[in-house]
PDB file of N, CA and C in Angstrom:
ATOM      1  N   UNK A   1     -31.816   8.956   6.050  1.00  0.00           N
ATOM      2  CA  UNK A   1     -30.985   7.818   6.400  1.00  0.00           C
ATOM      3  C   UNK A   1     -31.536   7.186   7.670  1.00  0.00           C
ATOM      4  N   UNK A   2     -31.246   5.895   7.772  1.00  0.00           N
ATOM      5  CA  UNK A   2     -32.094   5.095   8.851  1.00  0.00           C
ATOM      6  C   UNK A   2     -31.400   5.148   9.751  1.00  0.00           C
ATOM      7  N   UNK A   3     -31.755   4.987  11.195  1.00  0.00           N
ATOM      8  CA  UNK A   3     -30.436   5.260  12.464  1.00  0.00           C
ATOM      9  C   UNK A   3     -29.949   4.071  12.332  1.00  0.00           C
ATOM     10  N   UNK A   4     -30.161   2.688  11.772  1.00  0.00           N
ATOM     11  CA  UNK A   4     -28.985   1.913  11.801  1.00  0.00           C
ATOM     12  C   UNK A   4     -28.203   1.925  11.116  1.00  0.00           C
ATOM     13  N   UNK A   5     -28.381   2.767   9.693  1.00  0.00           N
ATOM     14  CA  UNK A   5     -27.340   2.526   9.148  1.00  0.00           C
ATOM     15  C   UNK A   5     -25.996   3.725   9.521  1.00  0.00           C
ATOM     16  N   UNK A   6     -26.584   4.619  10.007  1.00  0.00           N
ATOM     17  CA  UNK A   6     -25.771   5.996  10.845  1.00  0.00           C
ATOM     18  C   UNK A   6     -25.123   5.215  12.324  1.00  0.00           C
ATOM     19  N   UNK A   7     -25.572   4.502  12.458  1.00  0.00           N
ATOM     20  CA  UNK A   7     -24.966   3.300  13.518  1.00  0.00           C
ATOM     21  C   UNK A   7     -23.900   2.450  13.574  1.00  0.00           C
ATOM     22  N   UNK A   8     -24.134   2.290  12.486  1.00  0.00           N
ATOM     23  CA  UNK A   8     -23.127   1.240  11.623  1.00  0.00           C
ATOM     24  C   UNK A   8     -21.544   2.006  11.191  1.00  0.00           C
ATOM     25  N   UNK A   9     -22.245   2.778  10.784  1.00  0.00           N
ATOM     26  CA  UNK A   9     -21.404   4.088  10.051  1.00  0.00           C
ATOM     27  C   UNK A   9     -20.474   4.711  11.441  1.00  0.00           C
ATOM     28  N   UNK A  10     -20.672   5.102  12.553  1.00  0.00           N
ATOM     29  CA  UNK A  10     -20.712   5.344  13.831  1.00  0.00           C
ATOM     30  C   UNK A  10     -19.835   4.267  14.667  1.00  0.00           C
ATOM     31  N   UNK A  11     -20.255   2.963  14.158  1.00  0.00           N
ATOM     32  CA  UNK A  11     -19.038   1.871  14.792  1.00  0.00           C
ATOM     33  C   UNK A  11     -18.343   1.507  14.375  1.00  0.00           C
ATOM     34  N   UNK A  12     -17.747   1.494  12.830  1.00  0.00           N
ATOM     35  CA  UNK A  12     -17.326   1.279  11.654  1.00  0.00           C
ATOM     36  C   UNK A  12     -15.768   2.661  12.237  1.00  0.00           C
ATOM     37  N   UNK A  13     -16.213   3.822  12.533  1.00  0.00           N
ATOM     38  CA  UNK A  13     -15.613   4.709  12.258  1.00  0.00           C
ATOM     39  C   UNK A  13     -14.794   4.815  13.857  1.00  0.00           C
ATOM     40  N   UNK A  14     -15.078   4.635  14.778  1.00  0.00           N
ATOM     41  CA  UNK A  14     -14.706   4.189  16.296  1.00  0.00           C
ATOM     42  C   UNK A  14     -13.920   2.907  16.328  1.00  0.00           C
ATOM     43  N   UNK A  15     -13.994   1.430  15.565  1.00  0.00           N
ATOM     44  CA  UNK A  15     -13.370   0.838  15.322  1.00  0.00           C
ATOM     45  C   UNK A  15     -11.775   1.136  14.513  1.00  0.00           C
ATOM     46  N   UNK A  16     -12.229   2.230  13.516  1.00  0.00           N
ATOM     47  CA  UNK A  16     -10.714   2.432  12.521  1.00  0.00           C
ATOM     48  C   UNK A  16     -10.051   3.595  13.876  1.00  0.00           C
ATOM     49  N   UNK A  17     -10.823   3.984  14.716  1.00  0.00           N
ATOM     50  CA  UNK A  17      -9.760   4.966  15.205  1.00  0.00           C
ATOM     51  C   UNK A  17      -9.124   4.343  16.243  1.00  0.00           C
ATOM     52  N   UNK A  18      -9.694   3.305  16.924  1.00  0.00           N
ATOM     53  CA  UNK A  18      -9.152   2.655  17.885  1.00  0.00           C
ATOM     54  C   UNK A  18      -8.190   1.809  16.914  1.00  0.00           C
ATOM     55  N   UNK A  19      -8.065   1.083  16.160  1.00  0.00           N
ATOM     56  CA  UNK A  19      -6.989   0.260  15.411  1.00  0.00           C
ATOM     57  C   UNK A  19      -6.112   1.052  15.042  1.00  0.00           C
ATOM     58  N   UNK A  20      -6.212   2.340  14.830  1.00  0.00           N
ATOM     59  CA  UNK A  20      -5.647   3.195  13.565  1.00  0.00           C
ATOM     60  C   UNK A  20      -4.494   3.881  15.060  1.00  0.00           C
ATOM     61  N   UNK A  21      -4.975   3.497  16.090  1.00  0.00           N
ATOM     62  CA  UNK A  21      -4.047   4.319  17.236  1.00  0.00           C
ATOM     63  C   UNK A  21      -3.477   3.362  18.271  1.00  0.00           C
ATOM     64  N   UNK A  22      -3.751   2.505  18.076  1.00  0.00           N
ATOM     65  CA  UNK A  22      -2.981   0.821  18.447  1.00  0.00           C
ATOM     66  C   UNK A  22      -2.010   0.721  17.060  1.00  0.00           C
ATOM     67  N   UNK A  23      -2.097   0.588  15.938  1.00  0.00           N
ATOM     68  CA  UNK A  23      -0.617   0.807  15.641  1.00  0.00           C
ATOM     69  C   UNK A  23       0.325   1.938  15.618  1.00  0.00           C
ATOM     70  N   UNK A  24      -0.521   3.073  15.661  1.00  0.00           N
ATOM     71  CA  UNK A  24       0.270   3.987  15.634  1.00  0.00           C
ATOM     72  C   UNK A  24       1.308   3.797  17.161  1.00  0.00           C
ATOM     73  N   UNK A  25       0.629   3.586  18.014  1.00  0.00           N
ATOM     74  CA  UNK A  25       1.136   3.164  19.546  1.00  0.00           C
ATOM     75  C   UNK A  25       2.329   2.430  19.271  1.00  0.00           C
ATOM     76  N   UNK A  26       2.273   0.952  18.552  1.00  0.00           N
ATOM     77  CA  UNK A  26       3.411   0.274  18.575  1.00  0.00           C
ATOM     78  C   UNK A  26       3.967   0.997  17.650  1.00  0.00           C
ATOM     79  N   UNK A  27       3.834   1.173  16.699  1.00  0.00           N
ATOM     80  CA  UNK A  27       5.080   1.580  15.273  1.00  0.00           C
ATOM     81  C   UNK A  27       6.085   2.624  16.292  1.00  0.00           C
ATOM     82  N   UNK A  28       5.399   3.929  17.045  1.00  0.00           N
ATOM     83  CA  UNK A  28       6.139   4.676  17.930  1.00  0.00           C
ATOM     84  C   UNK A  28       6.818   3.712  19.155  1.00  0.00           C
ATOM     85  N   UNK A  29       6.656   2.563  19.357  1.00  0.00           N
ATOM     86  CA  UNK A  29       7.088   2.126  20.595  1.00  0.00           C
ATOM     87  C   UNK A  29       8.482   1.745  20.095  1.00  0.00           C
ATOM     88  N   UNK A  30       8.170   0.878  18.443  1.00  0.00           N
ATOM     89  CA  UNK A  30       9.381   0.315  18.028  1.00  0.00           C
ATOM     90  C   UNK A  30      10.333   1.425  17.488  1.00  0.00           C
ATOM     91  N   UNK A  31       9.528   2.119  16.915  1.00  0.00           N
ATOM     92  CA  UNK A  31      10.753   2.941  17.051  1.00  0.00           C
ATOM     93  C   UNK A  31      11.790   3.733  17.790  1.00  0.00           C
ATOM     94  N   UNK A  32      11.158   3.213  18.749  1.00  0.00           N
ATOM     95  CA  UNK A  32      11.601   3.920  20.266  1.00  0.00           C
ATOM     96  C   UNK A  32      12.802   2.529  20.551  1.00  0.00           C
ATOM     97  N   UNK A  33      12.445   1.966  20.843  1.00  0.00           N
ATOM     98  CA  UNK A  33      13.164   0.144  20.968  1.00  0.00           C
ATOM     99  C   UNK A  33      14.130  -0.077  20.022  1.00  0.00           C
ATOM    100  N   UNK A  34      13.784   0.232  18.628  1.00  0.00           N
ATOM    101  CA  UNK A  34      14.622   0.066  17.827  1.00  0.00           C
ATOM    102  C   UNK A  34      16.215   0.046  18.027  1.00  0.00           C
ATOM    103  N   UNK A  35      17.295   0.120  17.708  1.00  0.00           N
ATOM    104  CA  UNK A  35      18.495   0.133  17.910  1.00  0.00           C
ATOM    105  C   UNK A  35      18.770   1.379  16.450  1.00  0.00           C
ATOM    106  N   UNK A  36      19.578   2.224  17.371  1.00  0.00           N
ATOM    107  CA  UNK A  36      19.307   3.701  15.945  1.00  0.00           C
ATOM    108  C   UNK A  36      20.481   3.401  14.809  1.00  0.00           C
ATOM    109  N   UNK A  37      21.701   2.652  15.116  1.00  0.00           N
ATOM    110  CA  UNK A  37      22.355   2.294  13.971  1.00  0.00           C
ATOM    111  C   UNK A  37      22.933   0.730  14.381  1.00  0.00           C
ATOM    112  N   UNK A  38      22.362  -0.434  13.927  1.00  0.00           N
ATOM    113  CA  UNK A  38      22.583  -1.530  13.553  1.00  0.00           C
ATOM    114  C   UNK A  38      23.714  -1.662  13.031  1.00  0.00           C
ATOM    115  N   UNK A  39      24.647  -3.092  13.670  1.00  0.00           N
ATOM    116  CA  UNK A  39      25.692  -3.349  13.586  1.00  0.00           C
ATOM    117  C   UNK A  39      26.055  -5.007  13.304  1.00  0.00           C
ATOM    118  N   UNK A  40      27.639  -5.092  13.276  1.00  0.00           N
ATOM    119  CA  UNK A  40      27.780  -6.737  13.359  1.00  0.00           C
ATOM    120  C   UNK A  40      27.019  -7.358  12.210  1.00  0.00           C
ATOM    121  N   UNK A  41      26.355  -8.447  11.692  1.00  0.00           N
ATOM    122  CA  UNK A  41      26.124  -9.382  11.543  1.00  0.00           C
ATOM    123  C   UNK A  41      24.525  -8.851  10.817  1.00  0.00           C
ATOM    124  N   UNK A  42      24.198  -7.737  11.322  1.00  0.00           N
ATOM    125  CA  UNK A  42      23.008  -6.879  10.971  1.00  0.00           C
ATOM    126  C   UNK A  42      23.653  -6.264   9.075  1.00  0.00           C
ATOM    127  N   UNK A  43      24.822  -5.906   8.959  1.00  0.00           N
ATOM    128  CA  UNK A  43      25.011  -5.561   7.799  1.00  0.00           C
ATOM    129  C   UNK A  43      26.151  -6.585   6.714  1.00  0.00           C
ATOM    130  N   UNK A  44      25.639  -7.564   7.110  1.00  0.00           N
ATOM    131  CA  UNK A  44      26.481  -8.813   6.153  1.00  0.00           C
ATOM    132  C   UNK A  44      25.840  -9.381   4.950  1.00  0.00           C
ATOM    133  N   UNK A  45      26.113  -9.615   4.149  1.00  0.00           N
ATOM    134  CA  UNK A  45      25.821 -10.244   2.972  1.00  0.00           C
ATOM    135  C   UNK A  45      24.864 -11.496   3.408  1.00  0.00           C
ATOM    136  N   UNK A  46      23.857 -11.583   3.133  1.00  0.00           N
ATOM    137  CA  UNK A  46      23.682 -13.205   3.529  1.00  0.00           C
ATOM    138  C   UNK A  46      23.033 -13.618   1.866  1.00  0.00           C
ATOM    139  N   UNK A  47      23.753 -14.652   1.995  1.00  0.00           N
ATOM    140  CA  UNK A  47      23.337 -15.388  -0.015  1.00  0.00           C
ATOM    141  C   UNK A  47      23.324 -16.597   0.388  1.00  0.00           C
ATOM    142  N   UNK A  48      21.684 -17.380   1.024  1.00  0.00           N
ATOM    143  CA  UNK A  48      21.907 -18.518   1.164  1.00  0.00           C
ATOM    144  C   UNK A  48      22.654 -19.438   2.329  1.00  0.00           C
ATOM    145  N   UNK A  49      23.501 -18.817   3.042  1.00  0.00           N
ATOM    146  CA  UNK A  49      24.445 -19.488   4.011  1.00  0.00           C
ATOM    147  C   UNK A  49      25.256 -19.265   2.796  1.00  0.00           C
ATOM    148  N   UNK A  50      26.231 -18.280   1.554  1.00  0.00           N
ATOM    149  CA  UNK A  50      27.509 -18.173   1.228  1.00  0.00           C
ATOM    150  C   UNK A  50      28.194 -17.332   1.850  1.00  0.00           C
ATOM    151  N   UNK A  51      28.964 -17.563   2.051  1.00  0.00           N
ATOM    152  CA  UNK A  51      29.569 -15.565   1.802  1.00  0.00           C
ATOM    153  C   UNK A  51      30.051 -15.345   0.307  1.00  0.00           C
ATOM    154  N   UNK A  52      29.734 -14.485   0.147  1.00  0.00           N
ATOM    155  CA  UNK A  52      29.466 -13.457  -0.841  1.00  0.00           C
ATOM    156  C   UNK A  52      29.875 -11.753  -0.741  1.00  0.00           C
ATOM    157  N   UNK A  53      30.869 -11.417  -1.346  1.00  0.00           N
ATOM    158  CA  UNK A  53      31.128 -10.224  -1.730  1.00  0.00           C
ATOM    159  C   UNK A  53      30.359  -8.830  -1.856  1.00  0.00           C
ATOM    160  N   UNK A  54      30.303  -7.910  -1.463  1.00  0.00           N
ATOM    161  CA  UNK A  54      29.045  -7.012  -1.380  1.00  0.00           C
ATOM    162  C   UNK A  54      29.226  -6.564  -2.766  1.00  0.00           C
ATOM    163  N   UNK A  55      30.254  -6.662  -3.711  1.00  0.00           N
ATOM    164  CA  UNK A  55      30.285  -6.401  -4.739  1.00  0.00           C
ATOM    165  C   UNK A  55      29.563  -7.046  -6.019  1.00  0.00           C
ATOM    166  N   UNK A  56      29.293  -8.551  -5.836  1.00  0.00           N
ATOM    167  CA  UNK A  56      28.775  -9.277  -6.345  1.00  0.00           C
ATOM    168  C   UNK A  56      27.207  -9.242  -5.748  1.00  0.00           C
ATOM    169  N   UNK A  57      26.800  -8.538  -4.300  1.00  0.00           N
ATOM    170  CA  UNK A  57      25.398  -9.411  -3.548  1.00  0.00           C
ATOM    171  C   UNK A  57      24.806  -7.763  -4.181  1.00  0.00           C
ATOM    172  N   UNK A  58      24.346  -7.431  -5.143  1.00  0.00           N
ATOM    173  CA  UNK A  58      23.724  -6.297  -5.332  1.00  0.00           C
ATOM    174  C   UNK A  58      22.655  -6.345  -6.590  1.00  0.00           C
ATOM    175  N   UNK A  59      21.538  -5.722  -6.395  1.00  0.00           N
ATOM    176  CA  UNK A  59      19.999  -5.686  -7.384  1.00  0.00           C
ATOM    177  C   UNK A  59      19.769  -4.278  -7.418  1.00  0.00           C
ATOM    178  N   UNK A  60      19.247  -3.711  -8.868  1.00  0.00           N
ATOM    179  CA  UNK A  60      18.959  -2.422  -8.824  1.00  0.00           C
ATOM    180  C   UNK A  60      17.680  -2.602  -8.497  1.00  0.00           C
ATOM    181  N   UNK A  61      17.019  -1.477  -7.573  1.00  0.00           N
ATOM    182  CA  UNK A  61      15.982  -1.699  -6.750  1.00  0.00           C
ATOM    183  C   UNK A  61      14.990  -1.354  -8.009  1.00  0.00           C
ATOM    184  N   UNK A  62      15.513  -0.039  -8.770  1.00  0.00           N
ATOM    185  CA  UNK A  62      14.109  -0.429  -9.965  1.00  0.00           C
ATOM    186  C   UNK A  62      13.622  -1.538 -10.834  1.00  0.00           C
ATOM    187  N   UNK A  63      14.559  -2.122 -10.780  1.00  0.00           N
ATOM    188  CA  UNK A  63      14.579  -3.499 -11.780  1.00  0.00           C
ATOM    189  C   UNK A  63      13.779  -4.739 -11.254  1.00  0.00           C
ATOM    190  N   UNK A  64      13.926  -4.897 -10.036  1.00  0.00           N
ATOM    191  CA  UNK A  64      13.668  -5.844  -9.307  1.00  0.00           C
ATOM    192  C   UNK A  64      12.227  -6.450  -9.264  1.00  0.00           C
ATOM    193  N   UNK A  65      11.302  -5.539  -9.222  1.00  0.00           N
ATOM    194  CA  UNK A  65       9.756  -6.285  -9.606  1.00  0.00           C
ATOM    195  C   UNK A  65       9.109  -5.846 -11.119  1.00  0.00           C
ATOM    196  N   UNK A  66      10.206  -5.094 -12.093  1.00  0.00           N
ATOM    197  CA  UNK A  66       9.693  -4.810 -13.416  1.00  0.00           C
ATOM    198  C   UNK A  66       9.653  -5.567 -14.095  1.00  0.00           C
ATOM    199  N   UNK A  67      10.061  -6.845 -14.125  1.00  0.00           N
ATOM    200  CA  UNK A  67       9.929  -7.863 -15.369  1.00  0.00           C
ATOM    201  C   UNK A  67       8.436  -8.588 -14.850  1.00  0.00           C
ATOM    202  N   UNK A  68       7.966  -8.810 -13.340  1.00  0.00           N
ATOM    203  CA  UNK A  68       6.678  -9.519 -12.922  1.00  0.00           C
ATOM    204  C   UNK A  68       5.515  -8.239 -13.216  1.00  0.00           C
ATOM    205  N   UNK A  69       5.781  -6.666 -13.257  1.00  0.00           N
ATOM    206  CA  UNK A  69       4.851  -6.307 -13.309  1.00  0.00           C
ATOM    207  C   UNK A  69       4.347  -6.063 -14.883  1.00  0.00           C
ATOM    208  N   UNK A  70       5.518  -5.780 -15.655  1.00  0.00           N
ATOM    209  CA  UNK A  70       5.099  -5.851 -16.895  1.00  0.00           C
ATOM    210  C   UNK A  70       4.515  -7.159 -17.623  1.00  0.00           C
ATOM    211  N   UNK A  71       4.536  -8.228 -17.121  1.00  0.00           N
ATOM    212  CA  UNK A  71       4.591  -9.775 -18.183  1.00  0.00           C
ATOM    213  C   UNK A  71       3.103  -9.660 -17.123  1.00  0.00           C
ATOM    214  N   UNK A  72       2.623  -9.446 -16.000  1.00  0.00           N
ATOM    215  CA  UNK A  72       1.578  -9.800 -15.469  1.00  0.00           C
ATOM    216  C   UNK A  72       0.152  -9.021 -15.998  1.00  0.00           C
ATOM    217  N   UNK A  73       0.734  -7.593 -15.877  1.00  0.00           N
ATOM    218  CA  UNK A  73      -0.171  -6.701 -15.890  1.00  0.00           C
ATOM    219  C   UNK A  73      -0.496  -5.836 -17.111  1.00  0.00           C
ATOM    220  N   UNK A  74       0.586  -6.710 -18.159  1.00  0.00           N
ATOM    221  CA  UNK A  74       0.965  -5.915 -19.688  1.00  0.00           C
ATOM    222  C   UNK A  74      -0.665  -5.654 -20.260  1.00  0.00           C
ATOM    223  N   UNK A  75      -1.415  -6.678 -20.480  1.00  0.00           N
ATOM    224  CA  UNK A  75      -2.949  -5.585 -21.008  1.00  0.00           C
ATOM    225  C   UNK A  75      -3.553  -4.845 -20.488  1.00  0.00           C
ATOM    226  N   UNK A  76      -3.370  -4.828 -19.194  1.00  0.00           N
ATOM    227  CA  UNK A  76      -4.133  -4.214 -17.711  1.00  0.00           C
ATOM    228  C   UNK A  76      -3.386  -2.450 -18.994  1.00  0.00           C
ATOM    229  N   UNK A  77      -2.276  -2.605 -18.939  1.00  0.00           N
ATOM    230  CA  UNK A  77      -1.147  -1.247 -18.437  1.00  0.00           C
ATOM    231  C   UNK A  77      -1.271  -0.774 -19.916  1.00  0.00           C
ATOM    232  N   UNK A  78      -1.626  -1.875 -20.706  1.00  0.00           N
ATOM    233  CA  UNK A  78      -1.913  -1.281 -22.000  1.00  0.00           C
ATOM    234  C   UNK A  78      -3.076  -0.386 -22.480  1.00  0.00           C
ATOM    235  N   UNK A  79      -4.071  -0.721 -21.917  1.00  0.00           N
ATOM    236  CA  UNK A  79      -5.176   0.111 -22.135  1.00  0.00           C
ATOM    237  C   UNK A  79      -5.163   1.403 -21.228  1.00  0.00           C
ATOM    238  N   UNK A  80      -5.012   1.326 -20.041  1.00  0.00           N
ATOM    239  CA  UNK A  80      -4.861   2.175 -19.288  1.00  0.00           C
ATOM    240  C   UNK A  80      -3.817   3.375 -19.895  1.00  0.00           C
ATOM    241  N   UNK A  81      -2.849   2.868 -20.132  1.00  0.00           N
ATOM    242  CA  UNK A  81      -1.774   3.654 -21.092  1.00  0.00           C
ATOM    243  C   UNK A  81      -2.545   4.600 -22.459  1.00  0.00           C
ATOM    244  N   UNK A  82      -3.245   3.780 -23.084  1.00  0.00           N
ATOM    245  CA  UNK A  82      -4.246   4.127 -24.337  1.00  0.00           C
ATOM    246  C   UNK A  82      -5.162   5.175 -23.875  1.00  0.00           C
ATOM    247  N   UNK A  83      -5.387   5.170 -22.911  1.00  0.00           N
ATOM    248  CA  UNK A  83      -6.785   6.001 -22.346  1.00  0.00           C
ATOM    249  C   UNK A  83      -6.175   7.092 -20.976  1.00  0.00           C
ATOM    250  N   UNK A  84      -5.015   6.976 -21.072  1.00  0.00           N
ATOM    251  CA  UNK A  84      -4.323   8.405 -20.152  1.00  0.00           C
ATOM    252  C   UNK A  84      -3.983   9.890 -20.941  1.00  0.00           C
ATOM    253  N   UNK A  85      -4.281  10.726 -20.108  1.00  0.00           N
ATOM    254  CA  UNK A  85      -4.042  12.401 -20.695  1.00  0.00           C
ATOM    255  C   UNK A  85      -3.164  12.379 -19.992  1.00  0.00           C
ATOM    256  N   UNK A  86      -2.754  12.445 -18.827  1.00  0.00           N
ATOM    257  CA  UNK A  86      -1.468  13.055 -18.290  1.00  0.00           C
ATOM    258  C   UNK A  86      -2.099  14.147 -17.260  1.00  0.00           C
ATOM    259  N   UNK A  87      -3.800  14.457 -17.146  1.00  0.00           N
ATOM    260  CA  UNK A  87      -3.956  15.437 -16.558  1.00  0.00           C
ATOM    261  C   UNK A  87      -4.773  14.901 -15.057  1.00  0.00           C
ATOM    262  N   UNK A  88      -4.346  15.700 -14.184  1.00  0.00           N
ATOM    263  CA  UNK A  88      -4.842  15.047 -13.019  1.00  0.00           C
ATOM    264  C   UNK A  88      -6.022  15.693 -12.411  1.00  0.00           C
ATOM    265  N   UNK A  89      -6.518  16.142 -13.508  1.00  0.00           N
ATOM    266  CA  UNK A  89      -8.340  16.892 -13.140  1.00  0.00           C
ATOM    267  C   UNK A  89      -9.187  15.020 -13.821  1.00  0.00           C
ATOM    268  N   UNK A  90      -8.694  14.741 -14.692  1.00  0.00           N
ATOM    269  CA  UNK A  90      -9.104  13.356 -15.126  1.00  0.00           C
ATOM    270  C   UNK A  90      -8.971  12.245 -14.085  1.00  0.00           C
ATOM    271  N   UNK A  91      -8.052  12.221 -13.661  1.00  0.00           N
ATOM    272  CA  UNK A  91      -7.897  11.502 -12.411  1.00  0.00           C
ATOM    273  C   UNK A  91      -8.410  11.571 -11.422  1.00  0.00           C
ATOM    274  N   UNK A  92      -9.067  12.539 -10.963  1.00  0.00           N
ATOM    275  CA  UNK A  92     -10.064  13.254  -9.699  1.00  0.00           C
ATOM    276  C   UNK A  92     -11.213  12.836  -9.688  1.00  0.00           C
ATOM    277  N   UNK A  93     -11.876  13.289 -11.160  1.00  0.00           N
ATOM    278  CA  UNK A  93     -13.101  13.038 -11.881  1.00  0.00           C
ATOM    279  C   UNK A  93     -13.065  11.310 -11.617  1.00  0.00           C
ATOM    280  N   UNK A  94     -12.836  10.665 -12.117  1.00  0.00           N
ATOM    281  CA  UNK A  94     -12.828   9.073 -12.172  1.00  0.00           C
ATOM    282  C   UNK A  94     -12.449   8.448 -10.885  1.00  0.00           C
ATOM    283  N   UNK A  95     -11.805   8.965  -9.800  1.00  0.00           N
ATOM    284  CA  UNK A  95     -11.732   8.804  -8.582  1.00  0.00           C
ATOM    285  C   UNK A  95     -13.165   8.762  -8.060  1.00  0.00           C
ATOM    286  N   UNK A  96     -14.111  10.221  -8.072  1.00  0.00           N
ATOM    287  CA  UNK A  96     -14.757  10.349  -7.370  1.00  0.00           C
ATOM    288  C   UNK A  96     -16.207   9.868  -8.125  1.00  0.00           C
ATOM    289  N   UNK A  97     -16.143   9.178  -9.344  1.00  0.00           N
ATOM    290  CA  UNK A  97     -16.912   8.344 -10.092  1.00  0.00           C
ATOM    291  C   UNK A  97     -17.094   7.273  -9.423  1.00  0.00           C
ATOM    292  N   UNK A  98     -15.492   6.541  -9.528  1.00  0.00           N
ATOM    293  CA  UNK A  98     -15.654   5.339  -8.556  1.00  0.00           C
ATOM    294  C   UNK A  98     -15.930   5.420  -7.419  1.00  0.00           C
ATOM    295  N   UNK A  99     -15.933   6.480  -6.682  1.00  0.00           N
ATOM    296  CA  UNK A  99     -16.456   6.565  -5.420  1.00  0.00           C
ATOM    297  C   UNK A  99     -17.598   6.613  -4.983  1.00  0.00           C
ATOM    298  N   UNK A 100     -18.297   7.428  -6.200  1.00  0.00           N
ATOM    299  CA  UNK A 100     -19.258   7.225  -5.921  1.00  0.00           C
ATOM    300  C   UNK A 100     -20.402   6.430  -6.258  1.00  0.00           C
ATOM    301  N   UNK A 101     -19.782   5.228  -7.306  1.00  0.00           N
ATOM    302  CA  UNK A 101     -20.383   4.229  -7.521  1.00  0.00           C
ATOM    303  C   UNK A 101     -20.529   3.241  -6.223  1.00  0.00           C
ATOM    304  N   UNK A 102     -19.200   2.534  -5.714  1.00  0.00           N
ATOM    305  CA  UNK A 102     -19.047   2.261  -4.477  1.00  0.00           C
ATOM    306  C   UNK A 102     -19.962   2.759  -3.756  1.00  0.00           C
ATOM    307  N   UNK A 103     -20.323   4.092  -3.257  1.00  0.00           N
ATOM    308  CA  UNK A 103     -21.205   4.434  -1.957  1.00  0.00           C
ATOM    309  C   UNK A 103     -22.705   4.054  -2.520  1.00  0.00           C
ATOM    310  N   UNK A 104     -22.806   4.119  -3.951  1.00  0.00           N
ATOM    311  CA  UNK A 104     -24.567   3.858  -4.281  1.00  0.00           C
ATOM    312  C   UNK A 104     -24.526   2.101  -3.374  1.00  0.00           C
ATOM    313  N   UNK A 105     -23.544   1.540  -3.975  1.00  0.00           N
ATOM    314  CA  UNK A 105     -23.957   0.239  -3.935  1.00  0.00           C
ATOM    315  C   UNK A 105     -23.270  -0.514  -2.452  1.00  0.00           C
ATOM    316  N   UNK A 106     -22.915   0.608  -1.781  1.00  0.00           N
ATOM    317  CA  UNK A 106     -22.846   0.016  -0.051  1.00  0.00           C
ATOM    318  C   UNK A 106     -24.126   0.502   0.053  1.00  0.00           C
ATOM    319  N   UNK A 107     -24.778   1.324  -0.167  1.00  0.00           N
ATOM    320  CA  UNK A 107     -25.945   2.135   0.550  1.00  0.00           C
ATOM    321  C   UNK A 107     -27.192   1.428   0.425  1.00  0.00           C
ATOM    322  N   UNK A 108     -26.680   0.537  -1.184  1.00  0.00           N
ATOM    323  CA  UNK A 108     -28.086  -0.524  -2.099  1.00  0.00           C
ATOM    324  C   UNK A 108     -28.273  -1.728  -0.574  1.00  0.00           C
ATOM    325  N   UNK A 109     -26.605  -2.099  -1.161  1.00  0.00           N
ATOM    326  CA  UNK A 109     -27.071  -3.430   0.378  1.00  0.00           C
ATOM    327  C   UNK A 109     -26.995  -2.903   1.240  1.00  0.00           C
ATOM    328  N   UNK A 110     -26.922  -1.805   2.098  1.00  0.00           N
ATOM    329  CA  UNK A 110     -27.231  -1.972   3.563  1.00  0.00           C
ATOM    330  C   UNK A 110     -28.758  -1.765   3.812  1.00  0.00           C
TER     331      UNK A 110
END
């Protein structure tokens, strides 16, 4: 391997840890800041500027993006469906296929 590309590799990896610990920094700050149980006006119905009934303002959370993912992704989910075992040694295998297709062809262009 060439030292620039171990270079690259080297600043690439110093960059994700410095980002990767700047949010970790804030996410802990806000949660620190946060307010631990929210009140008032924080737990009201809002529909638009109505008021609205909490009985009426309610979505089942599974439901809610299943009609966009099925009508979007229905051949995607169909084949994929066709070509699943259920076993997650298959899933590993084809993980680290794609992975390692990916690394041939970062390694081609760099």
């Amino acid at each position: 391997m060439s030292g620039q590309f171990l270079e690259n590799i080297t600043t690439v990896a110093i960059l994700l840890a410095i980002s990767s610990s700047l949010f970790y920094g804030i996410a802990l700050w806000a949660r620190r800041v946060a307010p631990r149980k929210p009140g008032g006006a924080k737990e009201d119905v809002y529909a638009c500027g109505e008021e609205m009934p909490p009985e009426k303002a309610y979505v089942l959370s599974g439901k809610l993006y299943d009609g966009f993912w099925r009508g979007t992704f229905k051949t995607a989910f169909d084949a994929l469906r066709g070509s699943h075992s259920g076993i997650l040694d298959d899933w590993l295998w084809w993980a680290m296929a794609i992975l390692a297709v990916l690394f041939i062809a970062f390694y081609a262009v760099m």
